[in-house]
C-alpha atoms as a PDB file:
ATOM      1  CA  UNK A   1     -15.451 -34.905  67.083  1.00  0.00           C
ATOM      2  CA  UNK A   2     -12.475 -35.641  69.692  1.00  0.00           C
ATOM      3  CA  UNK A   3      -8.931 -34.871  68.877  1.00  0.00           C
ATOM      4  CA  UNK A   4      -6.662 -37.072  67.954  1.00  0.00           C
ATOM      5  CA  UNK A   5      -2.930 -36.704  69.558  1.00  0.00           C
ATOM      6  CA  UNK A   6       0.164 -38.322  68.314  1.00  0.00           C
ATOM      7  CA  UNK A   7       1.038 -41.268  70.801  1.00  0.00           C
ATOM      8  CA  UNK A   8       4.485 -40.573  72.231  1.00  0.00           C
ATOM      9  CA  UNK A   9       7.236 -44.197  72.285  1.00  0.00           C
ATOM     10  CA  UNK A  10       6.890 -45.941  75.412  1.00  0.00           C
ATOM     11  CA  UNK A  11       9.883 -47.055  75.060  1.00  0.00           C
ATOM     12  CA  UNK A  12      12.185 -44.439  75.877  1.00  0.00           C
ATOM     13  CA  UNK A  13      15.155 -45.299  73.446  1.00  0.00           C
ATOM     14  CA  UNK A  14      12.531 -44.915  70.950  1.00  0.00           C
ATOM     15  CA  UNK A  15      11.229 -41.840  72.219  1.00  0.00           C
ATOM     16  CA  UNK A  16      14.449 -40.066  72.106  1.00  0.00           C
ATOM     17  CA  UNK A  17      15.208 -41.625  68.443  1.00  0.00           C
ATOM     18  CA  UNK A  18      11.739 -39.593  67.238  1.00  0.00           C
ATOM     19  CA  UNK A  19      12.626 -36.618  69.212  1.00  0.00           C
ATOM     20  CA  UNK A  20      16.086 -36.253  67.578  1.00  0.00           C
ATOM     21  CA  UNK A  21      14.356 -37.080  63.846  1.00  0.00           C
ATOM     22  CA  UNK A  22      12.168 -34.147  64.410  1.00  0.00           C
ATOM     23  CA  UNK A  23      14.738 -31.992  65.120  1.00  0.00           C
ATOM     24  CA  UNK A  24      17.039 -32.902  62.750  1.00  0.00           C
ATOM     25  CA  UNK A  25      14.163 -32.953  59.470  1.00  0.00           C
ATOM     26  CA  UNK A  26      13.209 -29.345  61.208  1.00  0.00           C
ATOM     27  CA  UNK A  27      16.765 -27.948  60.794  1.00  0.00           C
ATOM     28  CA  UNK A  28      17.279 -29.752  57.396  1.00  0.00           C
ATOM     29  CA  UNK A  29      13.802 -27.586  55.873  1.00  0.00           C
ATOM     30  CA  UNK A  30      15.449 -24.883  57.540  1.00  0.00           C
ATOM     31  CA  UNK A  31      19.037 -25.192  55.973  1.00  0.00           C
ATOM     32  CA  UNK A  32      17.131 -25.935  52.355  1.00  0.00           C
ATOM     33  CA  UNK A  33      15.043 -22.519  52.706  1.00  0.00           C
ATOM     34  CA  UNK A  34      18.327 -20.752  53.385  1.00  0.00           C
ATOM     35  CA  UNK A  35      19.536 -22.818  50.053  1.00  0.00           C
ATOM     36  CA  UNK A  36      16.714 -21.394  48.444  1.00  0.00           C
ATOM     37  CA  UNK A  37      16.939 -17.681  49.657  1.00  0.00           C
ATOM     38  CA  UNK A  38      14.084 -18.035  51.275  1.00  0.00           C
ATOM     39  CA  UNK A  39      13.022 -17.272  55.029  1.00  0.00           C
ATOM     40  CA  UNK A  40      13.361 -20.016  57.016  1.00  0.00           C
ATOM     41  CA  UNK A  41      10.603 -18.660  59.195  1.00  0.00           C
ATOM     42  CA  UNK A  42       8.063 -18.251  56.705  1.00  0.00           C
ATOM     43  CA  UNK A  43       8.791 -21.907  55.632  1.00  0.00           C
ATOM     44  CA  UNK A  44       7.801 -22.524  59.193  1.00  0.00           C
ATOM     45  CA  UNK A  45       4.907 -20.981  58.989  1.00  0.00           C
ATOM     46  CA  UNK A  46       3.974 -22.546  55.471  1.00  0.00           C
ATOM     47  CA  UNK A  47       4.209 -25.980  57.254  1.00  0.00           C
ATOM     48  CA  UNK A  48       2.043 -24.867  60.023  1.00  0.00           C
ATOM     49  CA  UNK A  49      -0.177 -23.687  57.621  1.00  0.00           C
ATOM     50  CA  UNK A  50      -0.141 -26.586  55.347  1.00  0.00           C
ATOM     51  CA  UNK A  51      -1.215 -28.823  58.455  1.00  0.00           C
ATOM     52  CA  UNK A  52      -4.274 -26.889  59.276  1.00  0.00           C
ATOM     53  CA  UNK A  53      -5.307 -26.197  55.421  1.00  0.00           C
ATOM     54  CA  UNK A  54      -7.649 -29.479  55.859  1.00  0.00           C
ATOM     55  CA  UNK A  55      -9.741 -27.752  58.608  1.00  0.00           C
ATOM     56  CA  UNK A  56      -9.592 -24.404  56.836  1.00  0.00           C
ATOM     57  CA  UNK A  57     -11.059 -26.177  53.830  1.00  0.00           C
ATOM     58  CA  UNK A  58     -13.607 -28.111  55.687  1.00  0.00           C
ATOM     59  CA  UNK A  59     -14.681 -25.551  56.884  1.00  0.00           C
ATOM     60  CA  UNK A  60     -15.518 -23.633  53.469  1.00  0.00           C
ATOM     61  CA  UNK A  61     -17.452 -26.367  51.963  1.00  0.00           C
ATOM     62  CA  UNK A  62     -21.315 -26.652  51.757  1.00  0.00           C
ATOM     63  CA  UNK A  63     -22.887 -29.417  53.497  1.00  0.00           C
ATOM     64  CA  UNK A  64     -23.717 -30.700  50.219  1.00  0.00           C
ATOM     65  CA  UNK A  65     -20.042 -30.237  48.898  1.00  0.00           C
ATOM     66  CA  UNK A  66     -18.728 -32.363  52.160  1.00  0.00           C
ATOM     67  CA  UNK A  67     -21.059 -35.045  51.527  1.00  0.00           C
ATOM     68  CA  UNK A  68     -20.296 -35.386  47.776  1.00  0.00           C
ATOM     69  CA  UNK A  69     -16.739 -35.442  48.757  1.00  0.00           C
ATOM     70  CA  UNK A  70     -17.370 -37.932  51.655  1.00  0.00           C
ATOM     71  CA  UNK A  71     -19.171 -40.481  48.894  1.00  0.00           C
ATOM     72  CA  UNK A  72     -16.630 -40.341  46.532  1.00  0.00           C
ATOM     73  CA  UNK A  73     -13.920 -41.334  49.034  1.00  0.00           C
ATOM     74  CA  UNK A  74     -16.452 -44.214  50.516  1.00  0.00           C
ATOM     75  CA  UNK A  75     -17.180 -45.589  46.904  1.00  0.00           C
ATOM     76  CA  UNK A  76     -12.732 -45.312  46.301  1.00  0.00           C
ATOM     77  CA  UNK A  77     -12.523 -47.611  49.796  1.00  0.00           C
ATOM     78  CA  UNK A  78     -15.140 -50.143  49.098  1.00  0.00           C
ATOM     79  CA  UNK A  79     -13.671 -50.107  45.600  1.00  0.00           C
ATOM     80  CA  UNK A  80     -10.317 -50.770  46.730  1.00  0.00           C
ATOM     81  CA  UNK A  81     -12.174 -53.908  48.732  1.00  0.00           C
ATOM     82  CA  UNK A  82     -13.968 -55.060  46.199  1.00  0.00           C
ATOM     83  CA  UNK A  83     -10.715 -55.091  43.709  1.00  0.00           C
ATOM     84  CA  UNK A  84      -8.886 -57.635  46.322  1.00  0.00           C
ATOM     85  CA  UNK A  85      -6.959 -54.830  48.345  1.00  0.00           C
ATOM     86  CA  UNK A  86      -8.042 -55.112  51.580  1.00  0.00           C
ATOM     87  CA  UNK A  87      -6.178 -52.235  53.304  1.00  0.00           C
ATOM     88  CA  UNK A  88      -5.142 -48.963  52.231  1.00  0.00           C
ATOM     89  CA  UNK A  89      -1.030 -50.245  52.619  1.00  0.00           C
ATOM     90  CA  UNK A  90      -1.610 -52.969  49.725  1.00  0.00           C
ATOM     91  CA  UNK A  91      -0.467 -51.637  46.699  1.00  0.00           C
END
């Protein structure tokens, strides 16, 4: 399966908006771990290992387990359709 990468702004006032975001939410976790008394580098490394738990996961499952999985979120989106909410925003 191809990677997916995040699609930078075009527009560079935009781009430099998001860049400054990410900084600033990145310093605010790391100010709320000091809060906390905890490391702020291990909360860094918690995030980065909260974003590839997914994979990790994946990749412990069965065959069998990842199709039974795989139905049961088909059968929620075609239930979701078939209820009158078309996309997964409607609420």
């Amino acid at each position: 399966m191809q990677k997916r990468s995040r699609k930078r702004e075009s527009d560079p006032n935009r781009l430099a908006k998001s860049i400054v975001d990410q900084a600033v939410t990145d310093e605010q976790l790391r100010a709320k771990a000091l809060e906390e008394g905890k490391n702020p580098a291990a909360v860094s490394l918690g995030r980065l290992g909260g974003l590839k738990g997914g994979k990790a996961r994946a990749a412990s499952l069965s065959a069998e387990q990842r199709s039974e999985i795989a139905k049961k979120a088909a059968g929620a989106r075609w239930q979701r359709k078939l209820d009158g909410k078309d996309s997964a925003t409607d609420t």
